[in-house]
C-alpha atoms as a PDB file:
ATOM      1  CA  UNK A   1       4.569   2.122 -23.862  1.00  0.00           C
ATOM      2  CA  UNK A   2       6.801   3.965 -21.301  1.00  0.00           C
ATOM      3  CA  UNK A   3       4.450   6.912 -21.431  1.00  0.00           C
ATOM      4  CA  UNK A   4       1.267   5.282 -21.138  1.00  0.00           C
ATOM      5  CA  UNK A   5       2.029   3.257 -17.886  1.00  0.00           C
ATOM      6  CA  UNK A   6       1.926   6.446 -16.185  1.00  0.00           C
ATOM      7  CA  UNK A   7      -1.285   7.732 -18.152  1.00  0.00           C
ATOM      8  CA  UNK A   8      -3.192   4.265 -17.307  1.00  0.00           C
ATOM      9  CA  UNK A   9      -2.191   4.655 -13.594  1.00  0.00           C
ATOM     10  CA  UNK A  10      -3.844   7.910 -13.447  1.00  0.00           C
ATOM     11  CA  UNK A  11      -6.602   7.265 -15.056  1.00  0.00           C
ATOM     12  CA  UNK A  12      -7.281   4.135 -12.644  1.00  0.00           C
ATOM     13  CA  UNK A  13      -6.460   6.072  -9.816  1.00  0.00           C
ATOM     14  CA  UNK A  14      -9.540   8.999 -11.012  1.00  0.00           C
ATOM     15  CA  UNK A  15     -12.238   6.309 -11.941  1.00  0.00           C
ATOM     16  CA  UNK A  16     -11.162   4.473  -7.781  1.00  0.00           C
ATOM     17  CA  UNK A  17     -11.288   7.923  -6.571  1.00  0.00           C
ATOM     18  CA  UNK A  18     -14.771   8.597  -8.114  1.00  0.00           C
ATOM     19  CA  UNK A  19     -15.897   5.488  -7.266  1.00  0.00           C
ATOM     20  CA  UNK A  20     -17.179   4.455 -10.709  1.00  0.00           C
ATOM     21  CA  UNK A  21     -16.199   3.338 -13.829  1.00  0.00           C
ATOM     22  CA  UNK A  22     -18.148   4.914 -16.780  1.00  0.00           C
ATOM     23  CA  UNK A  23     -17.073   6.312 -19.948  1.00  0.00           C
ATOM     24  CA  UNK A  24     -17.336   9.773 -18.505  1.00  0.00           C
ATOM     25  CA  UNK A  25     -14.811   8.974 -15.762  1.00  0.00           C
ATOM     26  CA  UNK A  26     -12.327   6.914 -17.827  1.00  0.00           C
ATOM     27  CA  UNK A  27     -12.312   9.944 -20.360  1.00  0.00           C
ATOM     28  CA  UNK A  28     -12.343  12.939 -17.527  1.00  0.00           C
ATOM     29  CA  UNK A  29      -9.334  10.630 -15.986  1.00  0.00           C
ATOM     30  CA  UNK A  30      -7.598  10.535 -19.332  1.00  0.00           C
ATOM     31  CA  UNK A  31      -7.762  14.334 -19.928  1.00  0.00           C
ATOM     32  CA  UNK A  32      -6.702  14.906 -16.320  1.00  0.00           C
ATOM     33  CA  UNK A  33      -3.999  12.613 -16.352  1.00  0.00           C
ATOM     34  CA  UNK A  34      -2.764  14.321 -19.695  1.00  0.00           C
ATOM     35  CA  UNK A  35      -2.324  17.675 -18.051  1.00  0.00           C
ATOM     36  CA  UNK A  36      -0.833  16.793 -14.981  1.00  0.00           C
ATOM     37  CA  UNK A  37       1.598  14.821 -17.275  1.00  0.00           C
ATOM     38  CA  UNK A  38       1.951  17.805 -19.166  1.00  0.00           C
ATOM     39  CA  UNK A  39       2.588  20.021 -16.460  1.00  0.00           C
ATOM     40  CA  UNK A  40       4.737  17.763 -14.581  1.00  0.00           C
ATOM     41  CA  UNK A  41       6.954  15.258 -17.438  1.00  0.00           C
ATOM     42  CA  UNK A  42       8.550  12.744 -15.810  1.00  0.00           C
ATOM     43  CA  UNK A  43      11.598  13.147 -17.385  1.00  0.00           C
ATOM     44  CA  UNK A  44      14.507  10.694 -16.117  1.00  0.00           C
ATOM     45  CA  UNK A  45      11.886   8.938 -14.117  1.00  0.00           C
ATOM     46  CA  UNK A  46      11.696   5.383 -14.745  1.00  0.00           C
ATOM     47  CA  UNK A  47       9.533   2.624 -14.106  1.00  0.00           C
ATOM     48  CA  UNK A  48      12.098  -0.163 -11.978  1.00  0.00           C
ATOM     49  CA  UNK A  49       9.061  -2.535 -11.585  1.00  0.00           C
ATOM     50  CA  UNK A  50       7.899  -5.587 -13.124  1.00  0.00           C
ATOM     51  CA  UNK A  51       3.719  -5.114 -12.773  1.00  0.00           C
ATOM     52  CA  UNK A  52       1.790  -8.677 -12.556  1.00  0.00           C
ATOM     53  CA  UNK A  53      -1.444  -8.001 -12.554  1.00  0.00           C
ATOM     54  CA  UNK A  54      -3.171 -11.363 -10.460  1.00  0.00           C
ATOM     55  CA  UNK A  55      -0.442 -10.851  -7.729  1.00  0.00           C
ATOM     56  CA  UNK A  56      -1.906  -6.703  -7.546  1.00  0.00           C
ATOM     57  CA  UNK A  57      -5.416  -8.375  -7.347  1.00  0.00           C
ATOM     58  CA  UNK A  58      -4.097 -10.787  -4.314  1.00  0.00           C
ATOM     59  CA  UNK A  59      -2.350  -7.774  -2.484  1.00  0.00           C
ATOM     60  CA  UNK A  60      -5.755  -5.441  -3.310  1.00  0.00           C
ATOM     61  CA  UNK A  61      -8.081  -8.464  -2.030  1.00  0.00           C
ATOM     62  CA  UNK A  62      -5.782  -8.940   1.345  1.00  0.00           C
ATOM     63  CA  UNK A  63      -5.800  -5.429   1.901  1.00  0.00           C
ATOM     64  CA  UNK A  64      -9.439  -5.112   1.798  1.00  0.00           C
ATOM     65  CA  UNK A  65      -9.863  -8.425   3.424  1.00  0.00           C
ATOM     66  CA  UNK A  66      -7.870  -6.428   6.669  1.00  0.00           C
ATOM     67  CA  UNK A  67      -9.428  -3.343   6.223  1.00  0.00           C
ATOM     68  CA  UNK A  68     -12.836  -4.924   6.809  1.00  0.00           C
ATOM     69  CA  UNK A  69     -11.517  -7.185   9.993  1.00  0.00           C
ATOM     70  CA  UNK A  70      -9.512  -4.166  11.106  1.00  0.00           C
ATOM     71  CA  UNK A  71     -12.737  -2.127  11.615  1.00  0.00           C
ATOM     72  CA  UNK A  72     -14.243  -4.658  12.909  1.00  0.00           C
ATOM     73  CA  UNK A  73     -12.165  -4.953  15.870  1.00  0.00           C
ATOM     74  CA  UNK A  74     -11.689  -1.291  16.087  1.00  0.00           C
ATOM     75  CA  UNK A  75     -15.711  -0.463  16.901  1.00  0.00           C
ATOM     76  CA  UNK A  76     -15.813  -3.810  19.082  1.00  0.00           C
ATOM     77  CA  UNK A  77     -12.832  -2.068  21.108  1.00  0.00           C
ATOM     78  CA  UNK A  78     -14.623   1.529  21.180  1.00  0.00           C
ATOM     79  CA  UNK A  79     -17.880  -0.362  22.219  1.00  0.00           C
ATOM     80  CA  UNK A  80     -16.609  -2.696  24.457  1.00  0.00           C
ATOM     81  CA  UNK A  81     -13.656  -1.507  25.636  1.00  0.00           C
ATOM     82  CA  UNK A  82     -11.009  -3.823  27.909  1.00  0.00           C
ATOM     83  CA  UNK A  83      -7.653  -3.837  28.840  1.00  0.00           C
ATOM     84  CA  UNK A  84      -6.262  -6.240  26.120  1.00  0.00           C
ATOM     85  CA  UNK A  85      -8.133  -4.557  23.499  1.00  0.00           C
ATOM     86  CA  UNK A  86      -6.722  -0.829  24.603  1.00  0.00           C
ATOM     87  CA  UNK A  87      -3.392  -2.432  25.003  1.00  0.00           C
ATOM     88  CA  UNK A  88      -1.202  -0.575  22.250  1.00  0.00           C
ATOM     89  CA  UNK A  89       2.152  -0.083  21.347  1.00  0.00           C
ATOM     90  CA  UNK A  90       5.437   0.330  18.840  1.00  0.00           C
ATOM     91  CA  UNK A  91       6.869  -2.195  16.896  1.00  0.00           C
ATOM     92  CA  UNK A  92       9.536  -2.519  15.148  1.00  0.00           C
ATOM     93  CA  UNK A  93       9.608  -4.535  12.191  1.00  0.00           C
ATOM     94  CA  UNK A  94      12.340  -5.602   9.698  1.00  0.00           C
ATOM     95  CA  UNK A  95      11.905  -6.198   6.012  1.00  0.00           C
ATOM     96  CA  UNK A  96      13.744  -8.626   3.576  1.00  0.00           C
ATOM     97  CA  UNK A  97      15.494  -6.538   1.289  1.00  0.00           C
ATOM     98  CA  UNK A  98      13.345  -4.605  -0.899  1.00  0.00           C
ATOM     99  CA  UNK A  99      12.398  -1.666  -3.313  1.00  0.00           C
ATOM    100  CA  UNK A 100      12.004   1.577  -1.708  1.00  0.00           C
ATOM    101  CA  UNK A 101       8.564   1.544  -3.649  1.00  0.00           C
ATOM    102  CA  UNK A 102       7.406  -1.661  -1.913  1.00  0.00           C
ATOM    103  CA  UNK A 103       8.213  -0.197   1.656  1.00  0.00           C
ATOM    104  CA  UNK A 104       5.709   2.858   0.779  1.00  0.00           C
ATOM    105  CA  UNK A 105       3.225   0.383  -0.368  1.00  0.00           C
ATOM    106  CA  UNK A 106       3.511  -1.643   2.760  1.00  0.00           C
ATOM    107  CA  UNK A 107       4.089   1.120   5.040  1.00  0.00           C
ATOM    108  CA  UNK A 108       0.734   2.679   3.481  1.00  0.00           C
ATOM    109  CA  UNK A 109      -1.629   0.119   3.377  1.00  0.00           C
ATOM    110  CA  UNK A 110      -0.420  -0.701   7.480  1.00  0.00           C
ATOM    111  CA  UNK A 111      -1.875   3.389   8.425  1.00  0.00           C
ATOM    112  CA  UNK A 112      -4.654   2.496   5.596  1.00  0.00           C
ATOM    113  CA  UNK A 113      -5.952   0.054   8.120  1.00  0.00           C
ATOM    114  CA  UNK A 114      -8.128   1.235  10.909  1.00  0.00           C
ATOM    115  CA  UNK A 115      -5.963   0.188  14.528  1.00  0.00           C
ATOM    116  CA  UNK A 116      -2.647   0.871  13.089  1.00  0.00           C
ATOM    117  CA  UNK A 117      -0.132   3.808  12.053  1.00  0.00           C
ATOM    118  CA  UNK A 118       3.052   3.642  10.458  1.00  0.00           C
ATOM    119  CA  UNK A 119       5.590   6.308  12.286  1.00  0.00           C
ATOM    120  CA  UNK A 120       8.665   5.606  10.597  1.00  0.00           C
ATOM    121  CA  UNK A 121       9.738   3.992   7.208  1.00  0.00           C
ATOM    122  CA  UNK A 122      13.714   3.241   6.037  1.00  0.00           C
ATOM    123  CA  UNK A 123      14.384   1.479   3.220  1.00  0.00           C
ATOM    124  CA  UNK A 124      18.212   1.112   3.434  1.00  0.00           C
ATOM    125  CA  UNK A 125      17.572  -1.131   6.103  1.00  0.00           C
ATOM    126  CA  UNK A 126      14.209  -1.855   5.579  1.00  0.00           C
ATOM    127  CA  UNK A 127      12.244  -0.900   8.630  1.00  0.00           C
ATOM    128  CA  UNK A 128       9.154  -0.178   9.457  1.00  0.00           C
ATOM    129  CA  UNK A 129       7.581   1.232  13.151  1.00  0.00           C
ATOM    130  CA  UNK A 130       4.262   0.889  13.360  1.00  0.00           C
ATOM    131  CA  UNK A 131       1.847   2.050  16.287  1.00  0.00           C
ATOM    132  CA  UNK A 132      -0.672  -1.076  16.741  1.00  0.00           C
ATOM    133  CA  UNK A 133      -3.869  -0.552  19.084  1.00  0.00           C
ATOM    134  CA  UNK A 134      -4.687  -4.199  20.349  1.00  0.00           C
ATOM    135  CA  UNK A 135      -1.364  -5.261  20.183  1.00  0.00           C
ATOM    136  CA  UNK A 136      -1.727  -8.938  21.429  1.00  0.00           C
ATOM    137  CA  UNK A 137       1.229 -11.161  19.922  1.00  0.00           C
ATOM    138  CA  UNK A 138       4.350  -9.153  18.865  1.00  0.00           C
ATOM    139  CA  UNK A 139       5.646 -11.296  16.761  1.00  0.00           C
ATOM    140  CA  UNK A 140       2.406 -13.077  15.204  1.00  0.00           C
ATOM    141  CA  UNK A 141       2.167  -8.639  14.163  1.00  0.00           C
ATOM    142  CA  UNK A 142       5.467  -8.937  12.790  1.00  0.00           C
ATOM    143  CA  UNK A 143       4.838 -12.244  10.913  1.00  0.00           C
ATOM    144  CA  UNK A 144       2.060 -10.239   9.502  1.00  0.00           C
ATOM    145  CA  UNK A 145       3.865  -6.879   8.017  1.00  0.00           C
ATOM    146  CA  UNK A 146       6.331  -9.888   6.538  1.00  0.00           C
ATOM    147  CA  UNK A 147       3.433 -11.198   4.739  1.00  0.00           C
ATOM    148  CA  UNK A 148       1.972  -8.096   3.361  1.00  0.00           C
ATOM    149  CA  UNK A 149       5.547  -7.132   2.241  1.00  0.00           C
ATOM    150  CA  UNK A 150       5.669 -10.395   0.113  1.00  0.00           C
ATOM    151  CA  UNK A 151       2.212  -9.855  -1.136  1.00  0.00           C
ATOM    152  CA  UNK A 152       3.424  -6.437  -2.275  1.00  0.00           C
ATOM    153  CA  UNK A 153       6.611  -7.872  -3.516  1.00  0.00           C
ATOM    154  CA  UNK A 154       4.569 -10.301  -5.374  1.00  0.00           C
ATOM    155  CA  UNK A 155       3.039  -7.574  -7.659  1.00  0.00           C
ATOM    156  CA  UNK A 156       5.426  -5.276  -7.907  1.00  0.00           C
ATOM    157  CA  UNK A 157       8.480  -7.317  -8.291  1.00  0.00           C
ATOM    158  CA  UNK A 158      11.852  -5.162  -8.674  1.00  0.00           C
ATOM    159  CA  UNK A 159      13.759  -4.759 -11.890  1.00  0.00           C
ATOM    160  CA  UNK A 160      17.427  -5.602 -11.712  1.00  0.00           C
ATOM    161  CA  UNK A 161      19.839  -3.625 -13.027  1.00  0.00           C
ATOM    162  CA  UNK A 162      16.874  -0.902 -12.541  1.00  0.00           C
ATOM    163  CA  UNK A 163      16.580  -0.227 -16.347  1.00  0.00           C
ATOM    164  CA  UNK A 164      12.763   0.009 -17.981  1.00  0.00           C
END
């Protein structure tokens, strides 16, 4: 089972990256991810996550859920520009204790979405600073990045005792 997580990962990621999932793509994914597995082992790698799959759906959904809003606001502020909409800046935002695999997520999906940029990423603290283009309430921002961290936490929930 350890060696198929990987293998399944992979082969999700190809059939998202091409956009369509056919037998063709789920089989070109599988032989792709069983050369770059071959090439690269993960040897003393280990999985330190629990997976639940309806909390990955929830984080997916949110994140595509802001993506779409995100780029909203973005072309409203490049076609009607105005001083509150142009107003950006740096924030600095503080995690609960986490995983450093949850930060990335977070940290990602924040420069995934059109508007915003993650500079910097720690995860002994936990801190993130993200550049935010319409930066209206600091903390309502903040209150935000907390929410996506426990939607991320909430499917990918860390192992204690990090064992696999």
């Amino acid at each position: 089972m350890r060696r198929l997580a990987p293998l399944a990962v992979l082969v999700v990621a190809w059939v998202l990256l091409n956009g369509e999932l056919t037998v063709g793509n789920v089989v070109a994914g599988a032989i792709a991810a069983a050369v770059l597995l071959a090439l690269f082992p993960l040897e003393g790698a280990r999985w330190q996550h629990q997976l639940h799959p309806l909390g990955l759906a929830r984080f997916l959904g949110f994140v595509a859920v802001s993506l779409v809003t995100s780029s909203a606001q973005v072309i409203r502020t490049v076609l009607r520009p105005s001083a509150p909409r142009l107003r950006a800046g740096i924030v600095r935002v503080e995690l609960p204790a986490t995983s450093p695999l949850v930060v990335t997520l977070v940290a990602n999906a924040i420069s995934l979405t059109p508007g915003t940029l993650t500079l910097t990423a720690t995860n002994e603290p936990a801190v993130l600073h993200v550049h935010v283009l319409g930066l209206g309430d600091v903390e309502a921002f903040r209150r935000s990045v907390v929410d996506l961290h426990g939607r991320a936490t909430a499917a990918f929930t860390p192992i204690l005792g990090g064992g696999a």
